[in-house]
C-alpha atoms as a PDB file:
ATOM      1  CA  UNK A   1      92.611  95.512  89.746  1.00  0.00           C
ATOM      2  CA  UNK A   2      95.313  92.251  90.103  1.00  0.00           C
ATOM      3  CA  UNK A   3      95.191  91.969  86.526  1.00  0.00           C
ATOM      4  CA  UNK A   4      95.262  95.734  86.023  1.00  0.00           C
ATOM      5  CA  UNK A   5      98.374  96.178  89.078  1.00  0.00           C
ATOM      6  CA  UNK A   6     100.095  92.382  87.425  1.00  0.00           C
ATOM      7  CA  UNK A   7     100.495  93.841  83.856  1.00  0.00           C
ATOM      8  CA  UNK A   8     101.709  97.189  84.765  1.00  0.00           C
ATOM      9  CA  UNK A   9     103.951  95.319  86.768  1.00  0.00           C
ATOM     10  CA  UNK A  10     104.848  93.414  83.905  1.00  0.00           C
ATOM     11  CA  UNK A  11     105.530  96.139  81.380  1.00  0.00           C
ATOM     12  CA  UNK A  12     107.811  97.979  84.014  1.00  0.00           C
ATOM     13  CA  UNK A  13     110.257  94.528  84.489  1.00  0.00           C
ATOM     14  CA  UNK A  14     110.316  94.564  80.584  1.00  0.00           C
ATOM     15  CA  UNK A  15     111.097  98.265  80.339  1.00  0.00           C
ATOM     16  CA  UNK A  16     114.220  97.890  82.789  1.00  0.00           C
ATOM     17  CA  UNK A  17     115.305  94.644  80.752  1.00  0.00           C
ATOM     18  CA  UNK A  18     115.308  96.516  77.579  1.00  0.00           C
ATOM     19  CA  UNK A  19     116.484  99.517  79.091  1.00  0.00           C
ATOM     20  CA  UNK A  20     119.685  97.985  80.668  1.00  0.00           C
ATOM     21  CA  UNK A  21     119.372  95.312  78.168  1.00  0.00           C
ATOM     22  CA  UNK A  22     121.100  97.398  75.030  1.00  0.00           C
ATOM     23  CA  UNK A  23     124.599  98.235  77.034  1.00  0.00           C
ATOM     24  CA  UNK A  24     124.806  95.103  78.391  1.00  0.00           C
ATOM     25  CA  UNK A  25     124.075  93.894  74.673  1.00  0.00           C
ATOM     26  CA  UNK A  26     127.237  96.028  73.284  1.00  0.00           C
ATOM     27  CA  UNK A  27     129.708  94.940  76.567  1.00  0.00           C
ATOM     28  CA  UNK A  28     128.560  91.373  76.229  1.00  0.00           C
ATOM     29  CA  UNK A  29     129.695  91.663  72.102  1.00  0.00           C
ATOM     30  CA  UNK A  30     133.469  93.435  73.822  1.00  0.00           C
ATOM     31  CA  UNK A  31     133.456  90.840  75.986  1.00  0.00           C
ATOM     32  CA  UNK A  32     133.894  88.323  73.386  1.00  0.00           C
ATOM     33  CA  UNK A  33     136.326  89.841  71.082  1.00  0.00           C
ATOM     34  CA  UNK A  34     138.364  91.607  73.938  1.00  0.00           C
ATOM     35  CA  UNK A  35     141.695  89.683  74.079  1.00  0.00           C
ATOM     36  CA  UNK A  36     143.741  89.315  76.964  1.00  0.00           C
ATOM     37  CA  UNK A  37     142.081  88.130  80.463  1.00  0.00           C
ATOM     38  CA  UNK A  38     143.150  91.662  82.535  1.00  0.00           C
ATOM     39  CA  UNK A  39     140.946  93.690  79.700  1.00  0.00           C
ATOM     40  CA  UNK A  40     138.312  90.695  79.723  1.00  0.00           C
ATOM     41  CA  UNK A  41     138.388  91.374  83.547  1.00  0.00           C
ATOM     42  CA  UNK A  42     137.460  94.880  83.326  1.00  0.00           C
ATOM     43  CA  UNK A  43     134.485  94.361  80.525  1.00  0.00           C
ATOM     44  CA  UNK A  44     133.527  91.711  83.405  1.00  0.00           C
ATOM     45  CA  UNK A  45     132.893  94.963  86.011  1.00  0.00           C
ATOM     46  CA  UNK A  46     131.044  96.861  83.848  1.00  0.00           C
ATOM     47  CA  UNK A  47     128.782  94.471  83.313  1.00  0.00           C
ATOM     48  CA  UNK A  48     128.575  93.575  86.915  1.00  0.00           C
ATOM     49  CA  UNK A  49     127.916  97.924  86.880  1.00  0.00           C
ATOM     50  CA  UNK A  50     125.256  97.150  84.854  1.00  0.00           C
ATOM     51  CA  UNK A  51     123.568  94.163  86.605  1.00  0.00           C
ATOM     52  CA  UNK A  52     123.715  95.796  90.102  1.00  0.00           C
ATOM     53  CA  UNK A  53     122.145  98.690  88.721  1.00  0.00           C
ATOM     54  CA  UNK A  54     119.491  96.693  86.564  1.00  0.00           C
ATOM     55  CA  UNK A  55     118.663  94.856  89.529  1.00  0.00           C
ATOM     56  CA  UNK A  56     118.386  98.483  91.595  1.00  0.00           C
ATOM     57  CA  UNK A  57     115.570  99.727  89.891  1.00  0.00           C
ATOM     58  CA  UNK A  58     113.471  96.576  89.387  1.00  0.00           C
ATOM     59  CA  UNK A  59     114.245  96.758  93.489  1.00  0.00           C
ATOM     60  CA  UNK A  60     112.681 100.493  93.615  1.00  0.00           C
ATOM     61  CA  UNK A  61     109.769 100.103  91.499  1.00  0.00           C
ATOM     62  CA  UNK A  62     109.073  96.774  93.405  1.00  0.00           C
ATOM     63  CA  UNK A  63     109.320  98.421  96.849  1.00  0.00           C
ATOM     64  CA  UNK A  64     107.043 101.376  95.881  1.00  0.00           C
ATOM     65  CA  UNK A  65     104.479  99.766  93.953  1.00  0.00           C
ATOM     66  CA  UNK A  66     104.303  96.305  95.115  1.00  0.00           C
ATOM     67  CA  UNK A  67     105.121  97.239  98.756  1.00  0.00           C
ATOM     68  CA  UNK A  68     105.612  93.871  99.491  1.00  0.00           C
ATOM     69  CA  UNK A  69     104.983  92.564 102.953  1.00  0.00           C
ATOM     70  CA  UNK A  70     108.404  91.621 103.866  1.00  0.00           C
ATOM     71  CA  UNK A  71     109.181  90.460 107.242  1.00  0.00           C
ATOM     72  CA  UNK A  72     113.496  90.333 107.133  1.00  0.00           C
ATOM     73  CA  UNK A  73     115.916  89.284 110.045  1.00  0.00           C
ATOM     74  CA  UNK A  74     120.087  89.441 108.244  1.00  0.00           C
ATOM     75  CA  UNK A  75     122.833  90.221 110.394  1.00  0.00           C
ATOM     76  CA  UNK A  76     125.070  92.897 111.076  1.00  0.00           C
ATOM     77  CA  UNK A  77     128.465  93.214 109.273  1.00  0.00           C
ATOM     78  CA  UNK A  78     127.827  92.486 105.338  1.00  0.00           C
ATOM     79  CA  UNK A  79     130.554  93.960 103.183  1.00  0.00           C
ATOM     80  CA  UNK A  80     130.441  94.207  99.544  1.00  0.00           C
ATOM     81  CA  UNK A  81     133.888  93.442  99.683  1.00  0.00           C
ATOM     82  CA  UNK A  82     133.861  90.271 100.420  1.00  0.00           C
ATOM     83  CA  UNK A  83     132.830  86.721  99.009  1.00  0.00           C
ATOM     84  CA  UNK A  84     129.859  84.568 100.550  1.00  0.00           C
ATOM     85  CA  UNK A  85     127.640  81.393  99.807  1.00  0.00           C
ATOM     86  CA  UNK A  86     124.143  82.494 100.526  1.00  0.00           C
ATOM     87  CA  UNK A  87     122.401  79.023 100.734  1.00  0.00           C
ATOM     88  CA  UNK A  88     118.449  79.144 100.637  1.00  0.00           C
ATOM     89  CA  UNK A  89     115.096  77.142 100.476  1.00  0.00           C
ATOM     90  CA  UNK A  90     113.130  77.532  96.906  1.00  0.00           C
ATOM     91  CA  UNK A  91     109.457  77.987  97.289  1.00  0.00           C
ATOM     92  CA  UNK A  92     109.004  80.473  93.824  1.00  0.00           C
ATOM     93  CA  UNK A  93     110.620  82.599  91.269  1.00  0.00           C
ATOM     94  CA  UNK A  94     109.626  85.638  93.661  1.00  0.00           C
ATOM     95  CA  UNK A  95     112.360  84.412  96.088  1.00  0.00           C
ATOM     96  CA  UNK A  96     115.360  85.957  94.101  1.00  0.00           C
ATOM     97  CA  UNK A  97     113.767  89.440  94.249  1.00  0.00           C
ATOM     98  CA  UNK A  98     113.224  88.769  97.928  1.00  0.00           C
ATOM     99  CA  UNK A  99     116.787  87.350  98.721  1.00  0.00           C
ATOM    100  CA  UNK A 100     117.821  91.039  96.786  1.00  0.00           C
ATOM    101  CA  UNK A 101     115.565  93.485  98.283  1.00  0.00           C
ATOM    102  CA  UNK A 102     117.595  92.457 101.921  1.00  0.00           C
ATOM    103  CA  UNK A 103     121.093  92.126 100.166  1.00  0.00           C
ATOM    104  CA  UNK A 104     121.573  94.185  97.247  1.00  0.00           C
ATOM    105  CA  UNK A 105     124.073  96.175  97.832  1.00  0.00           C
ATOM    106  CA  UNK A 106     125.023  94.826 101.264  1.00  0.00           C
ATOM    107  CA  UNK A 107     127.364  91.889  99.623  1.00  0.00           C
ATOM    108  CA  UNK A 108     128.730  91.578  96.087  1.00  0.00           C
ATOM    109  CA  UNK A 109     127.451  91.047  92.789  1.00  0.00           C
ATOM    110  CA  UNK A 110     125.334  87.814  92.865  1.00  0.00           C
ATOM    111  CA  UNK A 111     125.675  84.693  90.931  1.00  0.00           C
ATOM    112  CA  UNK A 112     122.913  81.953  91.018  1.00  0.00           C
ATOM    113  CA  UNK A 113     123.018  77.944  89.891  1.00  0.00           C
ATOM    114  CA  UNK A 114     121.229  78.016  87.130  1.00  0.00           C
ATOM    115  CA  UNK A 115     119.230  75.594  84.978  1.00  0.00           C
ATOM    116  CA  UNK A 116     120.786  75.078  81.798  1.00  0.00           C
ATOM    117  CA  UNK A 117     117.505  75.779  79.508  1.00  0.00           C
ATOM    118  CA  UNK A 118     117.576  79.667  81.354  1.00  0.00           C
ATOM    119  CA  UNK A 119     120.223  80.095  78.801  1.00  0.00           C
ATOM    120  CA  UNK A 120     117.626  80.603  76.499  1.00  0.00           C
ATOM    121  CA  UNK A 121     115.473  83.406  77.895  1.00  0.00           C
ATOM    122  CA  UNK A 122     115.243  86.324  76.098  1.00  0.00           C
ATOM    123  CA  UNK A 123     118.355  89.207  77.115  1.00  0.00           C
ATOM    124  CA  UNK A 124     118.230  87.953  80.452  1.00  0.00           C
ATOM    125  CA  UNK A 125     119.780  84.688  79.547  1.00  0.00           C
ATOM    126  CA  UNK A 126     122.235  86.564  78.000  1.00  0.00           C
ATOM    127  CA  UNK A 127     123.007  88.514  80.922  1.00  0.00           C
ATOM    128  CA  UNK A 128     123.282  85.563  83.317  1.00  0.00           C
ATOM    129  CA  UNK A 129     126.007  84.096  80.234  1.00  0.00           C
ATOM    130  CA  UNK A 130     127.874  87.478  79.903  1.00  0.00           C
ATOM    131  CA  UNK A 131     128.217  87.907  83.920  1.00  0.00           C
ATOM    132  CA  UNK A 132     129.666  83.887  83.734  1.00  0.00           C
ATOM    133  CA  UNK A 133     126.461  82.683  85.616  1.00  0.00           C
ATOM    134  CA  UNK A 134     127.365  78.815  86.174  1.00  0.00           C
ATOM    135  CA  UNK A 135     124.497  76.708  83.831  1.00  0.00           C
ATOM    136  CA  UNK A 136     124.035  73.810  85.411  1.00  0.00           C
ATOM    137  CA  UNK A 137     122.190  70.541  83.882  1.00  0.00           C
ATOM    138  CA  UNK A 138     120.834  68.818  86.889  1.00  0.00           C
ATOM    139  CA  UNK A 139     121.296  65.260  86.213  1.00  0.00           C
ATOM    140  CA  UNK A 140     119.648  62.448  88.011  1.00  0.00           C
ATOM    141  CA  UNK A 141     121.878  60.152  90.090  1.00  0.00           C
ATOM    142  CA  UNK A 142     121.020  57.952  87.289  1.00  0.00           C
ATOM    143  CA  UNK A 143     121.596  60.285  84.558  1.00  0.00           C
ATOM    144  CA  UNK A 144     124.896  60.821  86.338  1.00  0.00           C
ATOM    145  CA  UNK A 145     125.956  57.676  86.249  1.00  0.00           C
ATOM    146  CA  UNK A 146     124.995  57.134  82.444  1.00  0.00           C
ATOM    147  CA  UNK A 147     126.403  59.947  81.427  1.00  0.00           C
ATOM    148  CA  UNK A 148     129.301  61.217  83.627  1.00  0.00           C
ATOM    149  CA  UNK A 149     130.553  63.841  80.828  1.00  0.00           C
ATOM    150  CA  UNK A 150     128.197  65.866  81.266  1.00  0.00           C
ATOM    151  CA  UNK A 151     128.611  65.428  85.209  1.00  0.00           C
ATOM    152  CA  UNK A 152     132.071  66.695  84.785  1.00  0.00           C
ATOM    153  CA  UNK A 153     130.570  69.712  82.860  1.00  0.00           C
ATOM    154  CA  UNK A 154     128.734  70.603  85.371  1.00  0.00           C
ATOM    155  CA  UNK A 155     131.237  70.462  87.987  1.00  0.00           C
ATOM    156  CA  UNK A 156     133.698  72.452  85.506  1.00  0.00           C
ATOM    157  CA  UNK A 157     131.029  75.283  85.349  1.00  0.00           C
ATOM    158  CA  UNK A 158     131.278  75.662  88.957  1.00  0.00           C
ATOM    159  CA  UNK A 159     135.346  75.682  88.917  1.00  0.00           C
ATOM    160  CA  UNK A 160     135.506  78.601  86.566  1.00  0.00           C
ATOM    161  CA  UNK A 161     132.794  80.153  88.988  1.00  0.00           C
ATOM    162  CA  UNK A 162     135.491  79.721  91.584  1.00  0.00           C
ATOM    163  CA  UNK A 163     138.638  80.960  89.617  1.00  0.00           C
ATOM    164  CA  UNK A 164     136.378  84.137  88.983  1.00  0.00           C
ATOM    165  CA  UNK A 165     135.814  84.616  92.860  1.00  0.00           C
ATOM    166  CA  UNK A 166     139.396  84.395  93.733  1.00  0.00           C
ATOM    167  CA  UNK A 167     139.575  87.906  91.285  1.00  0.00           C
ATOM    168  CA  UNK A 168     136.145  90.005  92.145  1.00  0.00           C
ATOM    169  CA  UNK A 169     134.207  89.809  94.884  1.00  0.00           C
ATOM    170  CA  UNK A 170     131.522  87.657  94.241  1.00  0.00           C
ATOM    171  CA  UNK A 171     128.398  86.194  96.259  1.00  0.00           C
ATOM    172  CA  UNK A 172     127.706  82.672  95.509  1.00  0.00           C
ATOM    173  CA  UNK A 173     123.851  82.179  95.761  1.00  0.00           C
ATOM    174  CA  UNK A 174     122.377  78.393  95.601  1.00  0.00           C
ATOM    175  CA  UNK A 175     118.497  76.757  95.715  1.00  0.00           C
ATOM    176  CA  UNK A 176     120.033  74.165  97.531  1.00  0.00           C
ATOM    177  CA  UNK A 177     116.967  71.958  96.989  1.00  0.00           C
ATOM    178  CA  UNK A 178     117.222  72.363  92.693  1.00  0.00           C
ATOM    179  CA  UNK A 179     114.267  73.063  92.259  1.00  0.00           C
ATOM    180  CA  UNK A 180     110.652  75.168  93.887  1.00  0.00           C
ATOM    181  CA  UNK A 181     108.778  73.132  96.428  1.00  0.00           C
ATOM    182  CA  UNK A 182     105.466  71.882  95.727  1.00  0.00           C
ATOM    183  CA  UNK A 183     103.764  68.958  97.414  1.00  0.00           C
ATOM    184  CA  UNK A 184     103.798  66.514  94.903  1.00  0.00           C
ATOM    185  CA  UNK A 185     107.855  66.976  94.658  1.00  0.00           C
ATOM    186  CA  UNK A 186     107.956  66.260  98.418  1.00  0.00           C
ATOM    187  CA  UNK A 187     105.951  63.040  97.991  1.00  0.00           C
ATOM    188  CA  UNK A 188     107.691  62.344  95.188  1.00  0.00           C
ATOM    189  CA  UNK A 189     110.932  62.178  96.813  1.00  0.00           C
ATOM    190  CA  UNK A 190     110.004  61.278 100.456  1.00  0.00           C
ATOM    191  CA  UNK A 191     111.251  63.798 101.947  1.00  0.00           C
ATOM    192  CA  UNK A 192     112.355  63.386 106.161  1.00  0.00           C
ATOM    193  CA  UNK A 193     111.614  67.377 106.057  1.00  0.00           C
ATOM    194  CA  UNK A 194     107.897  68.615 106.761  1.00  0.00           C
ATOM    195  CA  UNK A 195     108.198  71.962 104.493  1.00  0.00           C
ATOM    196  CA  UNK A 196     111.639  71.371 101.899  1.00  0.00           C
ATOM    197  CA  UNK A 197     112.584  68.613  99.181  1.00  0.00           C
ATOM    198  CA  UNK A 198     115.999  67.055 100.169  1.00  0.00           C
ATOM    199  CA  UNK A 199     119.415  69.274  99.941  1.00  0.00           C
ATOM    200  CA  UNK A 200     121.634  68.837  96.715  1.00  0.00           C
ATOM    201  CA  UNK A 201     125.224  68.919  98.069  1.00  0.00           C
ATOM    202  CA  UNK A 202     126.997  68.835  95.423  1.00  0.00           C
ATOM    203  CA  UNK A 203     127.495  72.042  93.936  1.00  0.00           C
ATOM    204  CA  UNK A 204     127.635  73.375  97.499  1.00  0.00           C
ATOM    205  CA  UNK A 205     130.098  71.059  98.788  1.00  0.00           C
ATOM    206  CA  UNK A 206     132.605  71.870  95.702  1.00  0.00           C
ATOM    207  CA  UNK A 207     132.714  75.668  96.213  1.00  0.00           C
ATOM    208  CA  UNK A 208     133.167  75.355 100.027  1.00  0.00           C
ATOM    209  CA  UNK A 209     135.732  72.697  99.468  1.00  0.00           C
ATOM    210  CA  UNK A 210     137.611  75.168  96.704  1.00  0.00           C
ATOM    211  CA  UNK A 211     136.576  78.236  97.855  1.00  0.00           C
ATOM    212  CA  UNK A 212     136.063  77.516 101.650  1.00  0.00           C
ATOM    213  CA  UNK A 213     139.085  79.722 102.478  1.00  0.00           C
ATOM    214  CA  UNK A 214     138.458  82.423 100.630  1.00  0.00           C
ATOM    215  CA  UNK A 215     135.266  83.180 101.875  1.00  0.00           C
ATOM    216  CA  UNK A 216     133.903  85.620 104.589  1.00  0.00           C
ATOM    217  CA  UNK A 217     131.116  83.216 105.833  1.00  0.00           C
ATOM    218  CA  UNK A 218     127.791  80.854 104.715  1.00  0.00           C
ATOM    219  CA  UNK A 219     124.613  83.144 104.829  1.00  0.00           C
ATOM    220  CA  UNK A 220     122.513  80.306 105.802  1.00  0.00           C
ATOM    221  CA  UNK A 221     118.371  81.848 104.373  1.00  0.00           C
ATOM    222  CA  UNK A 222     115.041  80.511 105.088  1.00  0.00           C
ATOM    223  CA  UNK A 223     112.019  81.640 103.088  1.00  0.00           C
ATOM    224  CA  UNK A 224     108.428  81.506 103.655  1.00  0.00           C
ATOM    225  CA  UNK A 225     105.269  82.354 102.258  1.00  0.00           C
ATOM    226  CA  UNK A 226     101.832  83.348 103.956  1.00  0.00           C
ATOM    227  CA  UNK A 227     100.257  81.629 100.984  1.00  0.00           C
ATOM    228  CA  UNK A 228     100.396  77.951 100.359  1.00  0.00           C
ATOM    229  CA  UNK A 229     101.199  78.387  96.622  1.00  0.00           C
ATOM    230  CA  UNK A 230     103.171  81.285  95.845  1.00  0.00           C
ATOM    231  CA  UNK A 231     103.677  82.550  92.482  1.00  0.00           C
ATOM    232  CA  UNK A 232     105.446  84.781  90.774  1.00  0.00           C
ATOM    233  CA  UNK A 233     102.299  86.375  88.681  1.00  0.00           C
ATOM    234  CA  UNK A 234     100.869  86.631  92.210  1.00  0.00           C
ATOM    235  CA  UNK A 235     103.670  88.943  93.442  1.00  0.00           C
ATOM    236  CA  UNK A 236     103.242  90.760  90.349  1.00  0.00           C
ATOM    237  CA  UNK A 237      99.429  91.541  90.858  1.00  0.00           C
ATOM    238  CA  UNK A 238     100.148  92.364  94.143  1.00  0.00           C
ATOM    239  CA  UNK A 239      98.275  89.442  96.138  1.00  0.00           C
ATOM    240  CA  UNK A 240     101.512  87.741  98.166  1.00  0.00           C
ATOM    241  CA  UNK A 241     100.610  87.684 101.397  1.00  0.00           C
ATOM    242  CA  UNK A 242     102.963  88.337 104.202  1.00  0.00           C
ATOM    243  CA  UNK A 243     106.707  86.399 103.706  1.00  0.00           C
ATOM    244  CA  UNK A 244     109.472  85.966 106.086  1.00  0.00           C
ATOM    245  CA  UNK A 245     113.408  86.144 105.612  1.00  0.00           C
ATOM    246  CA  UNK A 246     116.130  85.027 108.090  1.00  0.00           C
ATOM    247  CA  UNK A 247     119.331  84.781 107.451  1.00  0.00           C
ATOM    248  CA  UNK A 248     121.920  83.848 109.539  1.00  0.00           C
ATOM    249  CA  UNK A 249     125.600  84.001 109.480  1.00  0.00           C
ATOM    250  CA  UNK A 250     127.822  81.267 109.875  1.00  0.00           C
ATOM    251  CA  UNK A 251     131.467  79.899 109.748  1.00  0.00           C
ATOM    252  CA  UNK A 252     132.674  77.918 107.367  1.00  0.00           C
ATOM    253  CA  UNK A 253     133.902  74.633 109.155  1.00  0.00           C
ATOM    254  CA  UNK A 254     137.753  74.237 109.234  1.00  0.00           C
ATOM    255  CA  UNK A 255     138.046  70.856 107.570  1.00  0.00           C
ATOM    256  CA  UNK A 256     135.475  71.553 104.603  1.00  0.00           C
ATOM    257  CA  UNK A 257     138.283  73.847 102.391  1.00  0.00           C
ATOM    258  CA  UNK A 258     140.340  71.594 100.272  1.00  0.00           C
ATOM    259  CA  UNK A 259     137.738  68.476 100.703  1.00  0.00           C
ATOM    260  CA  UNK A 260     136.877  66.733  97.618  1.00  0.00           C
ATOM    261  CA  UNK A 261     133.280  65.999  97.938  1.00  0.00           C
ATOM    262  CA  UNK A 262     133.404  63.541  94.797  1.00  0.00           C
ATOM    263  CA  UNK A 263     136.741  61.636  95.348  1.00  0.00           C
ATOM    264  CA  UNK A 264     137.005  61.527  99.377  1.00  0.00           C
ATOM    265  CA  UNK A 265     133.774  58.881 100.626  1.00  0.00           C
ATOM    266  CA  UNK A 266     134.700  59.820 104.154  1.00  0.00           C
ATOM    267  CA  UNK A 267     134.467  63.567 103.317  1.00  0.00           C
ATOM    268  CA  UNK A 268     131.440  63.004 101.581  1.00  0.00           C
ATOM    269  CA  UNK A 269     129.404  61.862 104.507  1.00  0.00           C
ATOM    270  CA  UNK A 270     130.427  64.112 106.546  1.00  0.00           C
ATOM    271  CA  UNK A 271     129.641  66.906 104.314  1.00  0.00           C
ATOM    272  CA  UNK A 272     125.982  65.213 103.673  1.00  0.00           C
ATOM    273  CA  UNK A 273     125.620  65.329 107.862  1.00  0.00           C
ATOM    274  CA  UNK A 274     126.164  69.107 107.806  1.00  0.00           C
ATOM    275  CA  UNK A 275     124.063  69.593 105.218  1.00  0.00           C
ATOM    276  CA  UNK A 276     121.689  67.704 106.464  1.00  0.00           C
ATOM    277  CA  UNK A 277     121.470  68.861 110.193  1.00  0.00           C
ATOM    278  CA  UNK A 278     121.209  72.291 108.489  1.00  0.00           C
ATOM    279  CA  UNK A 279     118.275  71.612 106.683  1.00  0.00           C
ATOM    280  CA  UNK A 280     116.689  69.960 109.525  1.00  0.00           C
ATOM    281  CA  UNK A 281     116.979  73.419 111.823  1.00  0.00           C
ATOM    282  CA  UNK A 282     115.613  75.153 108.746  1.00  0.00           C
ATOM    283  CA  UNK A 283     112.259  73.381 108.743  1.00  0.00           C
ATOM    284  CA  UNK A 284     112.165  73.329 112.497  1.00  0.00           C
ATOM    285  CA  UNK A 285     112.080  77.110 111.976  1.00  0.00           C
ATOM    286  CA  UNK A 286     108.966  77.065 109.335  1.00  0.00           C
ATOM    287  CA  UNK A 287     107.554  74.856 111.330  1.00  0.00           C
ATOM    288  CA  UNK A 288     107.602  76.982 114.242  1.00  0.00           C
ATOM    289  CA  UNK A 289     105.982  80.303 112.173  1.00  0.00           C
ATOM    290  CA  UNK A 290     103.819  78.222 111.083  1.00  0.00           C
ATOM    291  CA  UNK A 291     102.290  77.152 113.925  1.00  0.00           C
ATOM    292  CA  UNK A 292     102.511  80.798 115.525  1.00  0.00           C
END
């Protein structure tokens, strides 16, 4: 019955793609040969039109035949009209349907940091490039400092990001770890955190430091999973155990608009201490469900 519940499952998330998938197809083809940036702007919002509603029904089909066991704490006062960094832990694929089943609809169109080889995924990588999704490479500190081109890349994804924010309200989501948690990644990197890799503040630090003023607030997420080893293909056949969202608001700090994170050492530090500290409530919290 998993495997039976998992491919119908399955054939329903393909449906919607290819379903959705065709106008967004024929607006993503306008988008490229519309000239002028007002009449680009408006192809942009119907495909935004067509996202939120894409990501609607994958929501309703989800809720009534996955039923998911979703234990969710968000605050009071969202606004699609306004702009926000949702910042989250990354335990599996699952948590982006998780993170929308709480806030679709209850703050703008979202845009994740995404791995640059997603590019390459079948009409939903073309989605995430029509709707200006930021690609990102994820280079090594190393990697960084062989090749800082394609560091600058990377940080020039995330400033057209934030041009695009300043015109449509936008909600900024980011894995703040880079990548899903598994065991051997903790070891790997030593983590000081019982239950999450180490923060990546980079990407985070240069939207708060450009966009800092122009947003409504940090939607500070924690996720976590009854089972040790969630999967997406799990959620799918319908064995996730329980999982538990909280989100809390908070204010973005007034010195962190208008810091450079990659040019100002002092700035930098202080920015990693933040960070940090933040992380270090976060797994206080999973360590607290998970000992009750």
């Amino acid at each position: 019955m998993p495997l039976l519940k998992g491919s119908v499952s399955l054939l329903l998330l393909t449906l919607t793609t290819l379903l959705w998938g065709i106008p967004l197809v024929v607006l993503t083809l306008l988008k490229v040969i519309t000239p002028g940036h007002r009449l680009r702007l408006r192809v942009l919002q119907g495909l935004n039109f067509i996202a939120l509603n894409w990501i609607g029904l994958n929501l309703w089909w989800m809720r009534h035949w996955l039923k998911p066991r979703l234990e969710a704490e968000v605050p009071e006062g969202l606004c699609q009209d306004q702009r926000w960094l949702v910042l989250s832990n990354h335990r599996s694929w699952t948590d982006i349907f998780m993170l929308q089943l709480v806030l679709h609809r209850r703050i703008p169109m979202p845009r994740f940091f995404l791995k640059r080889p997603l590019i390459w995924v079948p009409i939903v990588g073309l989605a995430w490039w029509a709707l200006e999704f930021p690609f990102m490479r994820r280079l090594s500190r190393e990697q960084r400092e062989r090749h800082p081109h394609l560091a600058r890349r990377d940080r020039e994804a995330t400033e057209r990001m934030c041009e695009r924010v300043r015109e449509l309200p936008i909600a900024i989501y980011n894995f703040v770890e880079g990548t899903r948690f598994t065991p051997a990644k903790h070891d790997a990197q030593q983590s000081p955190y019982r239950h999450l890799l180490r923060p990546r503040a980079g990407g985070t630090a240069q939207v708060l430091g450009l966009l800092g003023d122009q947003l409504s607030g940090i939607l500070d997420v924690t996720l976590d999973y009854a089972r040790p080893d969630p999967t997406f293909w799990d959620f799918l056949c319908g064995r996730e155990g329980e999982i538990r969202l909280h989100a809390q608001r908070l204010e973005v700090p007034a010195w962190m608009p208008g810091g450079d994170y990659y040019e100002d050492t002092d700035y930098k530090e202080r920015f990693h201490t933040w960070l940090n500290a933040l992380w270090k409530d976060k797994d206080q919290r999973l360590d607290d469900w998970r000992r009750y």
